[in-house]
C-alpha atoms as a PDB file:
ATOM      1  CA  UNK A   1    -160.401   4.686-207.880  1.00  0.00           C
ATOM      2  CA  UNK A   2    -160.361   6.877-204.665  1.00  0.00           C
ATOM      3  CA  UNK A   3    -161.375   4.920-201.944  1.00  0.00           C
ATOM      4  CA  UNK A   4    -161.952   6.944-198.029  1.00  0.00           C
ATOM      5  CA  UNK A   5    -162.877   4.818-195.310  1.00  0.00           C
ATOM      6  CA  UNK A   6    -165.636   6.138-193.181  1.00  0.00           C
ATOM      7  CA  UNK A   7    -165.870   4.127-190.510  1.00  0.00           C
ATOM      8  CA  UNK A   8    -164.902   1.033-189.428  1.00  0.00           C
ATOM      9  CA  UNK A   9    -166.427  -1.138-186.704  1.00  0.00           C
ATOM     10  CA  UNK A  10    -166.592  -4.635-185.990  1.00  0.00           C
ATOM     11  CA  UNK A  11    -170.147  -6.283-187.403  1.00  0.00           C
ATOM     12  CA  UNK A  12    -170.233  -3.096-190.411  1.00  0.00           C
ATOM     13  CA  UNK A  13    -167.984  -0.102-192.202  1.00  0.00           C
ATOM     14  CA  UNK A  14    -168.231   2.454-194.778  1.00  0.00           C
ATOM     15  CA  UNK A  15    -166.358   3.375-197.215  1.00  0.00           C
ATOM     16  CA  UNK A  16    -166.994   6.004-199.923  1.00  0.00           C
ATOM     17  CA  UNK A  17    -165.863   5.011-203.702  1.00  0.00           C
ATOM     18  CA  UNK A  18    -164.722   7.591-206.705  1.00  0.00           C
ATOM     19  CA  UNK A  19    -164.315   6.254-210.158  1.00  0.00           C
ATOM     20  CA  UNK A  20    -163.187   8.162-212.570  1.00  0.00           C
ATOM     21  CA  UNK A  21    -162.657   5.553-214.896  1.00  0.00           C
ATOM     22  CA  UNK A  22    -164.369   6.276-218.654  1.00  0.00           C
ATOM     23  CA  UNK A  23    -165.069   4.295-222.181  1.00  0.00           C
ATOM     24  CA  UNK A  24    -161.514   3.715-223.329  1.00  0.00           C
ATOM     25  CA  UNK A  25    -159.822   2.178-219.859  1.00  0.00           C
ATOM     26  CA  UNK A  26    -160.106  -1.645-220.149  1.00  0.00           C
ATOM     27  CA  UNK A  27    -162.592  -3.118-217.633  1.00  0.00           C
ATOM     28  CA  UNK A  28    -161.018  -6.039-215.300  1.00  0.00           C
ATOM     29  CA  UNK A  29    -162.427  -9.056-213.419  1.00  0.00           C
ATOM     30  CA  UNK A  30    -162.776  -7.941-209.377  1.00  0.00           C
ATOM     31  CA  UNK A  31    -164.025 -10.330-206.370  1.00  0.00           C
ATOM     32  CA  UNK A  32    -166.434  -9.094-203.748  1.00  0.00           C
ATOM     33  CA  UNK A  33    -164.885 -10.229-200.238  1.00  0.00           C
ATOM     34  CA  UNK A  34    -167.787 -10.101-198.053  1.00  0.00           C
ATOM     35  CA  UNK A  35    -171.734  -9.209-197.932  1.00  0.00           C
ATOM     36  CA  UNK A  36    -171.911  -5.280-199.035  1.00  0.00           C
ATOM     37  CA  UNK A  37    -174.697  -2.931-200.581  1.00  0.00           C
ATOM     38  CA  UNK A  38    -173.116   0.095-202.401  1.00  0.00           C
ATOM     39  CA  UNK A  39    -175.785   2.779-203.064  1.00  0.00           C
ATOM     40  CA  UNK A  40    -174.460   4.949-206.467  1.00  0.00           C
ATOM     41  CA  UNK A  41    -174.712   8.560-205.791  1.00  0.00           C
ATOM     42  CA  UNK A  42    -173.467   9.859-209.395  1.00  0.00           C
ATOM     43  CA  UNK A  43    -172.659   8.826-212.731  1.00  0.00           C
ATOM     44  CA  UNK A  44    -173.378   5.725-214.199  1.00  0.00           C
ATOM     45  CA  UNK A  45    -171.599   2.106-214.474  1.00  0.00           C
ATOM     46  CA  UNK A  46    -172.026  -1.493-216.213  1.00  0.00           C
ATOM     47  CA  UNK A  47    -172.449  -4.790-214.065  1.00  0.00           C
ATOM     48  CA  UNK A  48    -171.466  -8.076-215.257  1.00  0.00           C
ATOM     49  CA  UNK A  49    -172.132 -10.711-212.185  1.00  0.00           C
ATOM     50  CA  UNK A  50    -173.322 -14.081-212.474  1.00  0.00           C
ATOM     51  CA  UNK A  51    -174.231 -14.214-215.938  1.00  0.00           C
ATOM     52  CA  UNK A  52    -176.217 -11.202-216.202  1.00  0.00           C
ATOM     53  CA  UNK A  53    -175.469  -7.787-217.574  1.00  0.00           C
ATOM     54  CA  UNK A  54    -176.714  -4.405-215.770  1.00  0.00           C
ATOM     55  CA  UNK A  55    -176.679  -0.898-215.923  1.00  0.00           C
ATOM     56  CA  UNK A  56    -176.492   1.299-212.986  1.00  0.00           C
ATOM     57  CA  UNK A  57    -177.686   5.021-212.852  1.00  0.00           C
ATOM     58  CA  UNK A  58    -177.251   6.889-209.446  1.00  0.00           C
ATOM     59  CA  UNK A  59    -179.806   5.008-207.084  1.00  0.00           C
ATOM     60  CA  UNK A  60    -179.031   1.868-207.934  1.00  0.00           C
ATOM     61  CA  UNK A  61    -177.260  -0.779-205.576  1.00  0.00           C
ATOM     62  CA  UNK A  62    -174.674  -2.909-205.963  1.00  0.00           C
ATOM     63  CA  UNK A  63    -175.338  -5.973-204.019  1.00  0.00           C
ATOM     64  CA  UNK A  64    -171.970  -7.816-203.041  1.00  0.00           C
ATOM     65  CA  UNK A  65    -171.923 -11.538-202.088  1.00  0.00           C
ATOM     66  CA  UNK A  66    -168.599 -13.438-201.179  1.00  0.00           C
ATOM     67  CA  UNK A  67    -166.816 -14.967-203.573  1.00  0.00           C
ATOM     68  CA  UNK A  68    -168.781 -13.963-206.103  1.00  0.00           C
ATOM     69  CA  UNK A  69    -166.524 -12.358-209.209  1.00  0.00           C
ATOM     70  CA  UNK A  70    -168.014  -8.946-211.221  1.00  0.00           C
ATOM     71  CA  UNK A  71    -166.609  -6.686-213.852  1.00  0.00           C
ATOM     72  CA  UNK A  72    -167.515  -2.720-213.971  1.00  0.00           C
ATOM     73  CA  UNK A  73    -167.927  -1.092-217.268  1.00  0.00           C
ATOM     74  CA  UNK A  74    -168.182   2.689-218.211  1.00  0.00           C
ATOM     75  CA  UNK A  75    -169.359   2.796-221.783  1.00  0.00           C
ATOM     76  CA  UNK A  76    -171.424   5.978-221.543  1.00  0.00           C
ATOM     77  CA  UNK A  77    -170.064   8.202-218.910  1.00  0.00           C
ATOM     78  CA  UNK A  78    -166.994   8.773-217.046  1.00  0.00           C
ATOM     79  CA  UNK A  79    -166.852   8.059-213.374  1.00  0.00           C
ATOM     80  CA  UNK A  80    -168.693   7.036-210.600  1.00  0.00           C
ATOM     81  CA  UNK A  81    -169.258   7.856-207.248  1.00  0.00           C
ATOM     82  CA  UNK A  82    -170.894   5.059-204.356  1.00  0.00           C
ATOM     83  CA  UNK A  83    -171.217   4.842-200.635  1.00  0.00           C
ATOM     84  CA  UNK A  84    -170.650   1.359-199.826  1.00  0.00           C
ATOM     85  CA  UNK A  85    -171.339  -0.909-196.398  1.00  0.00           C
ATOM     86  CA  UNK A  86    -169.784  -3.907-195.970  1.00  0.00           C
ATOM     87  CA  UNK A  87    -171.326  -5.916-193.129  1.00  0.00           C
ATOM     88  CA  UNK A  88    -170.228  -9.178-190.745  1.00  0.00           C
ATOM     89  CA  UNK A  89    -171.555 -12.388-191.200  1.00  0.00           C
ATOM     90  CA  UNK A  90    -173.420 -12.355-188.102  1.00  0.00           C
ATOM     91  CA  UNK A  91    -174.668  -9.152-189.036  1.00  0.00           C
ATOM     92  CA  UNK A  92    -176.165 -10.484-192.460  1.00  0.00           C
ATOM     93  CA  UNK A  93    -177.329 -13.676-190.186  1.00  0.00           C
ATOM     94  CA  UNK A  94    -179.404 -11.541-187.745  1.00  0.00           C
ATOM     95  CA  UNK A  95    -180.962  -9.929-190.903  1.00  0.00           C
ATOM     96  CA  UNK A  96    -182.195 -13.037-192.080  1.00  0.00           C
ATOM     97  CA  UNK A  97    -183.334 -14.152-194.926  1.00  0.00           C
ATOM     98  CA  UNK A  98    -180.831 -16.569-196.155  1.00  0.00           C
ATOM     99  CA  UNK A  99    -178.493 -16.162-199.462  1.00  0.00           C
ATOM    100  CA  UNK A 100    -181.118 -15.469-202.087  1.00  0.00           C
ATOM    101  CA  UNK A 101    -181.186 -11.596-201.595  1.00  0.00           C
ATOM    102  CA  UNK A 102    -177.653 -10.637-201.557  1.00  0.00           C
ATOM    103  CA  UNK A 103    -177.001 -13.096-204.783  1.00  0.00           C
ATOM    104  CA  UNK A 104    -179.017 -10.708-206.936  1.00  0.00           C
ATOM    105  CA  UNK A 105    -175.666  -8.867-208.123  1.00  0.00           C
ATOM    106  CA  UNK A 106    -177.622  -5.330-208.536  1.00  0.00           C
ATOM    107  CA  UNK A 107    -180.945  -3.835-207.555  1.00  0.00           C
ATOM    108  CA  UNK A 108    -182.637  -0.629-209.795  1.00  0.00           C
ATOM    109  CA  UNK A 109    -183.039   2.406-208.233  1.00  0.00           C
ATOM    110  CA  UNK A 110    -186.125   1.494-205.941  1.00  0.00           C
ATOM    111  CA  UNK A 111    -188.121   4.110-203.773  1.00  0.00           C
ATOM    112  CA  UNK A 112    -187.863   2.404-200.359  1.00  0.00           C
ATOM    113  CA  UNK A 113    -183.718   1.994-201.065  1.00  0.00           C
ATOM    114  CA  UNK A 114    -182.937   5.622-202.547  1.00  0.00           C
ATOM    115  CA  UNK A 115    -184.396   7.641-199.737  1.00  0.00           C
ATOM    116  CA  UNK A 116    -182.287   5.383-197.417  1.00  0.00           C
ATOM    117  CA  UNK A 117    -179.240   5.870-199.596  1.00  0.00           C
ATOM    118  CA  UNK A 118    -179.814   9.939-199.412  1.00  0.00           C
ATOM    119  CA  UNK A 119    -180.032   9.690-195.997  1.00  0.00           C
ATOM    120  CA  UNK A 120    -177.150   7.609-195.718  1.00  0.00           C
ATOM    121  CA  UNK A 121    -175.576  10.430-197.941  1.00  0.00           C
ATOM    122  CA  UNK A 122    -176.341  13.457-195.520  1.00  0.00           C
ATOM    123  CA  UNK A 123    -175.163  10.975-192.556  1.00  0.00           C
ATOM    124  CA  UNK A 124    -172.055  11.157-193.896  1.00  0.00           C
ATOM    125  CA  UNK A 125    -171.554  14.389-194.960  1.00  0.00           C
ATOM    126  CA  UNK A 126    -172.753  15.201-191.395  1.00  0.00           C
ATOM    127  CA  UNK A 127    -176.102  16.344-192.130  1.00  0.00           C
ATOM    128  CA  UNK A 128    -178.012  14.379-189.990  1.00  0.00           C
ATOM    129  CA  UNK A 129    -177.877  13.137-186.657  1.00  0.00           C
ATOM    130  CA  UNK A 130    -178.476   9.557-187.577  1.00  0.00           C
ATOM    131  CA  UNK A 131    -175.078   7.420-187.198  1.00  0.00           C
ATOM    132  CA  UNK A 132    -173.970   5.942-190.502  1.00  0.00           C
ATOM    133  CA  UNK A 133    -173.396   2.954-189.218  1.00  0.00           C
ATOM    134  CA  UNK A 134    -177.319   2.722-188.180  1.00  0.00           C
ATOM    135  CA  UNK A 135    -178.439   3.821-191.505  1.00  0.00           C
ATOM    136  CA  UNK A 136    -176.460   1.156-192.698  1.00  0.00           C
ATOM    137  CA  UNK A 137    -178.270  -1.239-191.205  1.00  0.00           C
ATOM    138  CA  UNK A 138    -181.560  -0.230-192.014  1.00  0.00           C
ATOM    139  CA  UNK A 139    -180.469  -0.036-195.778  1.00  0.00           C
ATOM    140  CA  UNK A 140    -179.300  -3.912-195.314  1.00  0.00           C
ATOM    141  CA  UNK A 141    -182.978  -4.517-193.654  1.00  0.00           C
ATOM    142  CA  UNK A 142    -185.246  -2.807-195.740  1.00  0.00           C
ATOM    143  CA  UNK A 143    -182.750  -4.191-198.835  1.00  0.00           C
ATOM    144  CA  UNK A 144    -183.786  -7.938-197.966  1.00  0.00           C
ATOM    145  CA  UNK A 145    -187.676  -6.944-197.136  1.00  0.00           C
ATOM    146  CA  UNK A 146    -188.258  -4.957-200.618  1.00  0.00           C
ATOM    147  CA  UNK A 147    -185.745  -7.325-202.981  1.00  0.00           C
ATOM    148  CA  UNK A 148    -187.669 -11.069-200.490  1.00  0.00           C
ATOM    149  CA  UNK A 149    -190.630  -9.618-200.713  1.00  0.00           C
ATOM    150  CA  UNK A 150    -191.615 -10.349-197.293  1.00  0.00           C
ATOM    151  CA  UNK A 151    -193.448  -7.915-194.568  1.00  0.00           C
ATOM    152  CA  UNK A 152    -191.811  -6.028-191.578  1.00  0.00           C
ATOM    153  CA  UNK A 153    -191.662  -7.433-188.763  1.00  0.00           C
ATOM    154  CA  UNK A 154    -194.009  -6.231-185.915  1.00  0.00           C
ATOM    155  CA  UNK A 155    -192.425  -4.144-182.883  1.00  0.00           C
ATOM    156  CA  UNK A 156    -191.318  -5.645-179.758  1.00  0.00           C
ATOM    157  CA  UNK A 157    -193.322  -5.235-176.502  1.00  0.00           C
ATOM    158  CA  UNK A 158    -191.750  -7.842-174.647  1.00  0.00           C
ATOM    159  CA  UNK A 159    -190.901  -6.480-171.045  1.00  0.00           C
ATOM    160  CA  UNK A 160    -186.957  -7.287-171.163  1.00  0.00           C
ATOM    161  CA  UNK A 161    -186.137  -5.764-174.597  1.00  0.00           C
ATOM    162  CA  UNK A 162    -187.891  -2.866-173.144  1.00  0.00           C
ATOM    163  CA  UNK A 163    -185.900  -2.547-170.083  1.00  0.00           C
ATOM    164  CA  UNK A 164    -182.677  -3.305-171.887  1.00  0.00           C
ATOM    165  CA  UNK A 165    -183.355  -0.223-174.285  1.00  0.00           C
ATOM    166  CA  UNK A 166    -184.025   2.007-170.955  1.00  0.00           C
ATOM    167  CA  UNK A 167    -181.335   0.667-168.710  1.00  0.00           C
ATOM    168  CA  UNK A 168    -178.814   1.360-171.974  1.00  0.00           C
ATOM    169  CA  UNK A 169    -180.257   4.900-172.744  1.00  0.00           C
ATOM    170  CA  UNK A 170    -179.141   5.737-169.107  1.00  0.00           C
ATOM    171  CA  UNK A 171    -175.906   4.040-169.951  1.00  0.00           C
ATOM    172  CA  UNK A 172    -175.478   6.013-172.765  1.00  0.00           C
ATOM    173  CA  UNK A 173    -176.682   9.192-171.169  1.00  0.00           C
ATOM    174  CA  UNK A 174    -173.759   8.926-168.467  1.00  0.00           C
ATOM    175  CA  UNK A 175    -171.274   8.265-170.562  1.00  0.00           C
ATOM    176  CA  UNK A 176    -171.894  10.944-173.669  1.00  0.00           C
ATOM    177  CA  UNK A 177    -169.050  12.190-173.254  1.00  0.00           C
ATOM    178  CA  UNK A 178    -166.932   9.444-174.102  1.00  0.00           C
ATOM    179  CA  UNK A 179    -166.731   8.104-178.165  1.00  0.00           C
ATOM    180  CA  UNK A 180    -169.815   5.443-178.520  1.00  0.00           C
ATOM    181  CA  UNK A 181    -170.682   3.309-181.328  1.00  0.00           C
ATOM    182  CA  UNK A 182    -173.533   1.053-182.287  1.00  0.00           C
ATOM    183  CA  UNK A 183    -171.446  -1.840-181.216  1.00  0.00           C
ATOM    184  CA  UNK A 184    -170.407  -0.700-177.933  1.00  0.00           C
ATOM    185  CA  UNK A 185    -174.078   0.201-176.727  1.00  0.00           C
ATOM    186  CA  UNK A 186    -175.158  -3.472-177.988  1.00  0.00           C
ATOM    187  CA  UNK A 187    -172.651  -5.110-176.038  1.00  0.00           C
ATOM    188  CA  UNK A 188    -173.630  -2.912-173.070  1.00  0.00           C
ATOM    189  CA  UNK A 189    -177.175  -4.368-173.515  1.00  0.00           C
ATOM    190  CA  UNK A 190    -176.020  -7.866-174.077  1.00  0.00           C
ATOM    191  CA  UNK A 191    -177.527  -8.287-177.703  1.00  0.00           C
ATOM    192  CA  UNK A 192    -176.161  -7.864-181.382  1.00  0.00           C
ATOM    193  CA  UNK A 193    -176.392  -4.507-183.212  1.00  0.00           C
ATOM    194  CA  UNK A 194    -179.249  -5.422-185.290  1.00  0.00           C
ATOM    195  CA  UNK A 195    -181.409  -6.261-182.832  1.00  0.00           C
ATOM    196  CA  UNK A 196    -180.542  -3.648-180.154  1.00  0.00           C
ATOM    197  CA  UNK A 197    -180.886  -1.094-183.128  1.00  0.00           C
ATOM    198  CA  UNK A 198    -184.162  -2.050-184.004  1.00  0.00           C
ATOM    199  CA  UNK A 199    -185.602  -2.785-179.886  1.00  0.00           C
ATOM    200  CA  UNK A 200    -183.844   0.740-179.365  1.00  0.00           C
ATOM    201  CA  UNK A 201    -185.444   2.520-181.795  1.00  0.00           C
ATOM    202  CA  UNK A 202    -189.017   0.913-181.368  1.00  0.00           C
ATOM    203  CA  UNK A 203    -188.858   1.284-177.563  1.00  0.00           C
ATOM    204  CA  UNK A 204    -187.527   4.768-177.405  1.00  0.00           C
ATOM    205  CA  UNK A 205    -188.472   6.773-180.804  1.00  0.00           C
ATOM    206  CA  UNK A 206    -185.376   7.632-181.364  1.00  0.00           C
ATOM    207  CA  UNK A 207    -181.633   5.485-182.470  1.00  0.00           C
ATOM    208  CA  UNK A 208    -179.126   5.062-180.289  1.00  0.00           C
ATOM    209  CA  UNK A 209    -176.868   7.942-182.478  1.00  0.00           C
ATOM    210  CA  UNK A 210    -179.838  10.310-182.026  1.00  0.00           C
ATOM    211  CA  UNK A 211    -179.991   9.955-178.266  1.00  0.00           C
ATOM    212  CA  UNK A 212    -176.302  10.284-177.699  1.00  0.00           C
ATOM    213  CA  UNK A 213    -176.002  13.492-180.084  1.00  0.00           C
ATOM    214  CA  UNK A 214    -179.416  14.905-177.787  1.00  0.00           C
ATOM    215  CA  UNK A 215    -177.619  13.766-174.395  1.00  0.00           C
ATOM    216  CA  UNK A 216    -174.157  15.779-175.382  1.00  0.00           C
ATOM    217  CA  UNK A 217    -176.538  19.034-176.628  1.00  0.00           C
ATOM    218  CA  UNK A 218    -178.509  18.818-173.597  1.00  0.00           C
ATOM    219  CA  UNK A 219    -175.350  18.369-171.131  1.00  0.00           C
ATOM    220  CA  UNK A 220    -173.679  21.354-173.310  1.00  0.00           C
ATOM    221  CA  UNK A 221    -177.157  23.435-172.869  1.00  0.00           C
ATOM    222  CA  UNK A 222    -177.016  23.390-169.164  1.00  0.00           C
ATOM    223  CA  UNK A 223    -173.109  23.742-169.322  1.00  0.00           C
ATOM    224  CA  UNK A 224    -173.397  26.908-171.159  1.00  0.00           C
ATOM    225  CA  UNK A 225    -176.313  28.388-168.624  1.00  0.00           C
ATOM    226  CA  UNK A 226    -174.315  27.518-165.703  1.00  0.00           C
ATOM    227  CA  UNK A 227    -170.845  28.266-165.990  1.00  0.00           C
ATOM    228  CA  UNK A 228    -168.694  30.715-167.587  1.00  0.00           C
ATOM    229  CA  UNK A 229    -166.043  28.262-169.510  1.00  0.00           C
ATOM    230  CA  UNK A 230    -164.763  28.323-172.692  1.00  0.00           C
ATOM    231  CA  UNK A 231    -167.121  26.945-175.435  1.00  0.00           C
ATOM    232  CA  UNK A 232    -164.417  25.058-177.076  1.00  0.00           C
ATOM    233  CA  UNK A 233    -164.108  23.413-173.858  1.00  0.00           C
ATOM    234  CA  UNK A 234    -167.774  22.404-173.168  1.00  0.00           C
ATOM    235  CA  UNK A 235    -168.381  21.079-176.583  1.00  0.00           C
ATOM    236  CA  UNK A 236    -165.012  18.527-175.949  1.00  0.00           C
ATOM    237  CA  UNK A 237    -166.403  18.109-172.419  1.00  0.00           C
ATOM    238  CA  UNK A 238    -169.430  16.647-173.444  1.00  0.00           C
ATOM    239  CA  UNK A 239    -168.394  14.361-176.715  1.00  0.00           C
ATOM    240  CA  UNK A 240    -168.363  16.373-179.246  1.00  0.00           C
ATOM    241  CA  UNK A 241    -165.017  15.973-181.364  1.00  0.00           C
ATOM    242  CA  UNK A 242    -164.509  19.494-182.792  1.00  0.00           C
ATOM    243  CA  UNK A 243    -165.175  22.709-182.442  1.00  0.00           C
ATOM    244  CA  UNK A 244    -167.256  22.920-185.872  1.00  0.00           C
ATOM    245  CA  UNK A 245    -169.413  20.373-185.412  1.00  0.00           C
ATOM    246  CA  UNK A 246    -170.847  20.893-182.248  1.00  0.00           C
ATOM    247  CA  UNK A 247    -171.431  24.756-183.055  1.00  0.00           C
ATOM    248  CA  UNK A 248    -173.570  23.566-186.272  1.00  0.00           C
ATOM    249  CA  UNK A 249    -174.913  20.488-184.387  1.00  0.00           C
ATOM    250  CA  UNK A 250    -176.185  22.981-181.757  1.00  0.00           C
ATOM    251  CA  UNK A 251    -177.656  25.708-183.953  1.00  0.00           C
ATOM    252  CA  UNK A 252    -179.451  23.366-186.204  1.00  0.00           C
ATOM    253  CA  UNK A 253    -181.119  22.083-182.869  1.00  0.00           C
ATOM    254  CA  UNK A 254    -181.417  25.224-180.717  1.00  0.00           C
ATOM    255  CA  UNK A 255    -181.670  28.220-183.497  1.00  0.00           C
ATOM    256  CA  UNK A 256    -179.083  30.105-182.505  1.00  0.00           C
ATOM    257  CA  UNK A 257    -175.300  29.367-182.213  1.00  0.00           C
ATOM    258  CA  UNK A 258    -173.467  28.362-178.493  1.00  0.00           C
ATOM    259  CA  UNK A 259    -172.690  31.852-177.435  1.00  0.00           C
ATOM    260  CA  UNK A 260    -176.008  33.522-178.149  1.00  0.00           C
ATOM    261  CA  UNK A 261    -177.731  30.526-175.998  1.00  0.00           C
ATOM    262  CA  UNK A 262    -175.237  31.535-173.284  1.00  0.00           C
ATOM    263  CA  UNK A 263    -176.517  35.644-173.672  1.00  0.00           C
ATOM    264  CA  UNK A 264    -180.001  34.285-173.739  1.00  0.00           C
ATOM    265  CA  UNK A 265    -179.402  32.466-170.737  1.00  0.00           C
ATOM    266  CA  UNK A 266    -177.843  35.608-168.994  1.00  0.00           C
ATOM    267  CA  UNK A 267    -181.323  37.305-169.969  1.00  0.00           C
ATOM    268  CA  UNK A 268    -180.474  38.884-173.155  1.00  0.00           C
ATOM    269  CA  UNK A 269    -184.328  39.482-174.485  1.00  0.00           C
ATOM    270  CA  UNK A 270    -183.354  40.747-177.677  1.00  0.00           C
ATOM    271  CA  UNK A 271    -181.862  37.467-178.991  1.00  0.00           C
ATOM    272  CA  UNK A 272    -185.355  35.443-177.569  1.00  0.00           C
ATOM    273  CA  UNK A 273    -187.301  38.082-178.999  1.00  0.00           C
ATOM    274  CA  UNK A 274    -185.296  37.260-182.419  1.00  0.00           C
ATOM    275  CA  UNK A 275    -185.290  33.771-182.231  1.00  0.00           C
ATOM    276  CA  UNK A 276    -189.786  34.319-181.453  1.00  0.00           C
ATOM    277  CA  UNK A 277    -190.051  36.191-184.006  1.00  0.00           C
ATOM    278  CA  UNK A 278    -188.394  33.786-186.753  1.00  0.00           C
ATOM    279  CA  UNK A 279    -190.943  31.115-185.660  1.00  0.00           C
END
């Protein structure tokens, strides 16, 4: 088992799994330590949890509950591969919902989880501008809706939640450039992640990830029109931790890569007239 650590933050973290165990290595008892959801993305394992016996095929979820004791098996293929997200107590408290959902030991691959897990997926492999740790917590929200059965919640109006997601959006915006998390924009608006994910997102269209990733391209955008610096020094200026990932990050959002922006922005028609015509 090859186990990476993805992130790893106070109320949730991520961690991606790789078994490459197969039919003849001896399956062993193993103890879940906290609340986690595991979304398999390849290969296939057995569950045995709480008296019940499952197969999982890539889209499944493994549900973990603490204390509880499970046993893998691979009788039909070798190896596995999941994305797990282990979250706080408080976390799985703001959620709701009581015990009942995460005590289920496994979930089949269900529509409203698997394009949440794929997304999750990209996330990590830094295809999308959504933070992990966000999609995380959607996963862990829609996962007790679909499994309880019960409705979504409506969105909030109410003038405070409203002003906290503005007044932290301009928090966020002046400080872009620094590393910011889920957790450290909550605190800033005095609520838990959960809530400030979901007031965020309803109040402003957009996560908190999504707005700091837009605040540090739009801060390198007018860096790169106005000044003559090195590129690899605007994208560190503004947040972005390496070189590589803000030059994708920005062509994925602007069409063309940092330096043709900047010759576009010196008047270089040729490269607007390319970029026109491709639309």
């Amino acid at each position: 088992m090859i186990a990476t650590t993805l992130i790893d933050r106070n109320s949730i973290s991520v961690s991606d799994y790789r078994c490459s165990a197969g039919p003849d290595d001896k399956p062993f008892v193993e103890q879940h330590r906290g609340h986690s959801i595991s979304y398999v993305r390849k290969g296939s394992f057995g569950l045995h949890c709480r008296g019940r016996f499952s197969e999982l095929v890539a889209g499944s979820v493994l549900v973990g509950y603490p204390g509880d004791e499970y046993t893998c098996t691979h009788d039909h293929v070798c190896g596995d591969e999941c994305l797990s997200f282990f979250l706080a107590p408080e976390l799985v408290e703001a959620i709701g919902d009581g015990r009942r959902p995460w005590q289920i030991g496994c979930a089949p691959p269900l529509p409203e989880l698997v394009v949440l897990g794929e997304l999750a997926q990209a996330a990590a492999d830094g295809g999308s501008d959504v933070g992990l740790d966000e999609i995380g917590l959607l996963l862990a929200s829609r996962f007790v809706e679909v499994v309880s059965d019960k409705p979504r919640k409506a969105g909030m109006d109410a003038a405070r939640d409203r002003r906290r997601a503005v007044e932290t959006a301009l928090w966020i915006d002046a400080h872009s450039h620094r590393q910011i998390n889920l957790d450290d924009a909550a605190r800033q608006a005095g609520v838990g992640p959960f809530h400030f994910l979901r007031l965020f997102s309803h109040v402003l269209g957009v996560t908190p990830h999504q707005y700091l990733l837009r605040s540090r391209l739009r801060h390198a955008a007018r860096r790169l029109a106005d000044d003559d610096g090195p590129i690899t020094d605007i994208a560190y200026d503004v947040g972005f931790a390496d070189l590589s990932n803000f030059v994708r990050t920005f062509h994925r959002a602007a069409g063309v890569s940092p330096l043709k922006f900047r010759q576009a922005s010196r008047g270089d028609r040729k490269i607007l007239q390319e970029r026109l015509a491709l639309n």
